[in-house]
Protein backbone atom coordinates (compact mmCIF):
# COMPACT_ATOMS: atom_id res chain seq x y z
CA UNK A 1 -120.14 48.73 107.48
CA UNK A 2 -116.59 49.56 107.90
CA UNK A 3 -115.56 52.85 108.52
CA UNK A 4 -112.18 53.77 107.18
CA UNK A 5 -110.47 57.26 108.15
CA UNK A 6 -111.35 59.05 105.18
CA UNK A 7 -114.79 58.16 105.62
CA UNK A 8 -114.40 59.34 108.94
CA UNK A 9 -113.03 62.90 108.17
CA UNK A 10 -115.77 63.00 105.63
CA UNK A 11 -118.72 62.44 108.40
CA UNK A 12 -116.51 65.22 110.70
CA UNK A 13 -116.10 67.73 107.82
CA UNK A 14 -120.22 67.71 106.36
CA UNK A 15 -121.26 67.59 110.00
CA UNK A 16 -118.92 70.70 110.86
CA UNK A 17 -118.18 72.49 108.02
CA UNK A 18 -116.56 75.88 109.82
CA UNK A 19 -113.62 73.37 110.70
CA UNK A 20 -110.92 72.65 108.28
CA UNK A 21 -110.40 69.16 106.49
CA UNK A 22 -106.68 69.25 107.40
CA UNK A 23 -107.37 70.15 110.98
CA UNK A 24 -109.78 67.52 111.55
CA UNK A 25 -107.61 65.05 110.11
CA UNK A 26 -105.10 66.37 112.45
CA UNK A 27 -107.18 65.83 115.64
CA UNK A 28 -108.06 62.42 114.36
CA UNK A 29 -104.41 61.20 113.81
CA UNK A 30 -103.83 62.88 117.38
CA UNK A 31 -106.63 61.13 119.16
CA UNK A 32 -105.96 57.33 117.28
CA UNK A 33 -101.94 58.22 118.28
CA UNK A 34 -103.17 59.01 122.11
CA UNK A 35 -104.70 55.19 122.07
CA UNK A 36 -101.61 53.39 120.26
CA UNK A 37 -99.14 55.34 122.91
CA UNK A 38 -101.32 54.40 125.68
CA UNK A 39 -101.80 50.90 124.63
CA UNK A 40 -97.84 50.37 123.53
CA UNK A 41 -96.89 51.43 127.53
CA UNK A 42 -99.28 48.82 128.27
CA UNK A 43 -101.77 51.39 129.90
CA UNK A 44 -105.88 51.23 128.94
CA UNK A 45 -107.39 53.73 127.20
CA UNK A 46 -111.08 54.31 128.20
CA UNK A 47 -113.46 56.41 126.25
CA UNK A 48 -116.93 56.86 128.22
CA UNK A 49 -120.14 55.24 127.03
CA UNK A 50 -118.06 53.74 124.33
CA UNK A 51 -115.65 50.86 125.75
CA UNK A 52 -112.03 50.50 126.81
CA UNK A 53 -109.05 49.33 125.06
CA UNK A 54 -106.38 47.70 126.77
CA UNK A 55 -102.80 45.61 126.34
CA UNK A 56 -102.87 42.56 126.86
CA UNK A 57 -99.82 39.85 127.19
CA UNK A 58 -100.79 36.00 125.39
CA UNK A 59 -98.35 33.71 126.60
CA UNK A 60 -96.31 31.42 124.14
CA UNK A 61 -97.86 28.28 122.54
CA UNK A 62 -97.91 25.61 120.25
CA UNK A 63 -100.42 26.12 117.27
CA UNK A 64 -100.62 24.29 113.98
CA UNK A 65 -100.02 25.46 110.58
CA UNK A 66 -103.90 25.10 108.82
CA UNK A 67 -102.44 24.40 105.33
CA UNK A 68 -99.95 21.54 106.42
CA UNK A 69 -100.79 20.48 109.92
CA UNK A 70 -97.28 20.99 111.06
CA UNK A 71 -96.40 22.33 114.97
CA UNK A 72 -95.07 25.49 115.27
CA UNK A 73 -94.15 27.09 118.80
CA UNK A 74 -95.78 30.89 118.52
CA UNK A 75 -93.78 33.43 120.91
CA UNK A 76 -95.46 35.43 123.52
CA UNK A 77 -97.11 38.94 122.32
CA UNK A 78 -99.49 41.87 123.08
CA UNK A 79 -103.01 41.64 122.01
CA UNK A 80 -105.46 44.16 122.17
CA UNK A 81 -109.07 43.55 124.41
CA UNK A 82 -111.48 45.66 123.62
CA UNK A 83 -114.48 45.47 126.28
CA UNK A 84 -117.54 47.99 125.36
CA UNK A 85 -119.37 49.55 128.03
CA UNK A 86 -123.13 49.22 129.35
CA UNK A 87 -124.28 51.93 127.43
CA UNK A 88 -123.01 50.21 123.66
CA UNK A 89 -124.24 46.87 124.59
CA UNK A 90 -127.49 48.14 125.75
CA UNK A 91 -127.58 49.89 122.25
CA UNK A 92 -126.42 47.51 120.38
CA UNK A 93 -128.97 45.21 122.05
CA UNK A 94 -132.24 47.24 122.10
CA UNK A 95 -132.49 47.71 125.82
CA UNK A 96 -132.43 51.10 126.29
């Protein structure tokens, strides 16, 4: 299942219906801009009993080209690590 933000606000807006659509969507954009901020300053962004998002640098490399085989030098970048928490894996896992 992939949950898109409009599916999102949906969920948000049937399960509490005295808040407004456009003020939900509001908070989300708020909360998802919190994360990118914190994560383009290279900070982590933890959100309890859910996991933590953090910055990562990869260094430079050489990697190949699938379709033709041919070398081509990739420059460093950020990545994003995600690392869930106890309480997700234990979910996701049945060992509660």
């Amino acid at each position: 299942m992939v949950i898109v933000k409009s599916k999102l606000l949906k969920q948000l807006s049937d399960n509490y219906p005295n808040f407004l659509k456009k003020d939900l969507a509001k908070l989300i954009d708020i909360f998802l801009n919190e994360i990118k901020n914190a994560l383009q300053k290279s900070e982590s962004c933890e959100l309890r009993g859910f996991g933590r998002f953090s910055a990562r640098l990869q260094k430079k490399r050489i990697s190949r080209n699938p379709k033709t085989g041919e070398k081509i030098e990739t420059l460093e970048k950020k990545i994003i690590h995600f690392k869930m928490s106890k309480n997700l894996f234990n979910k996701l896992n049945n060992n509660e």
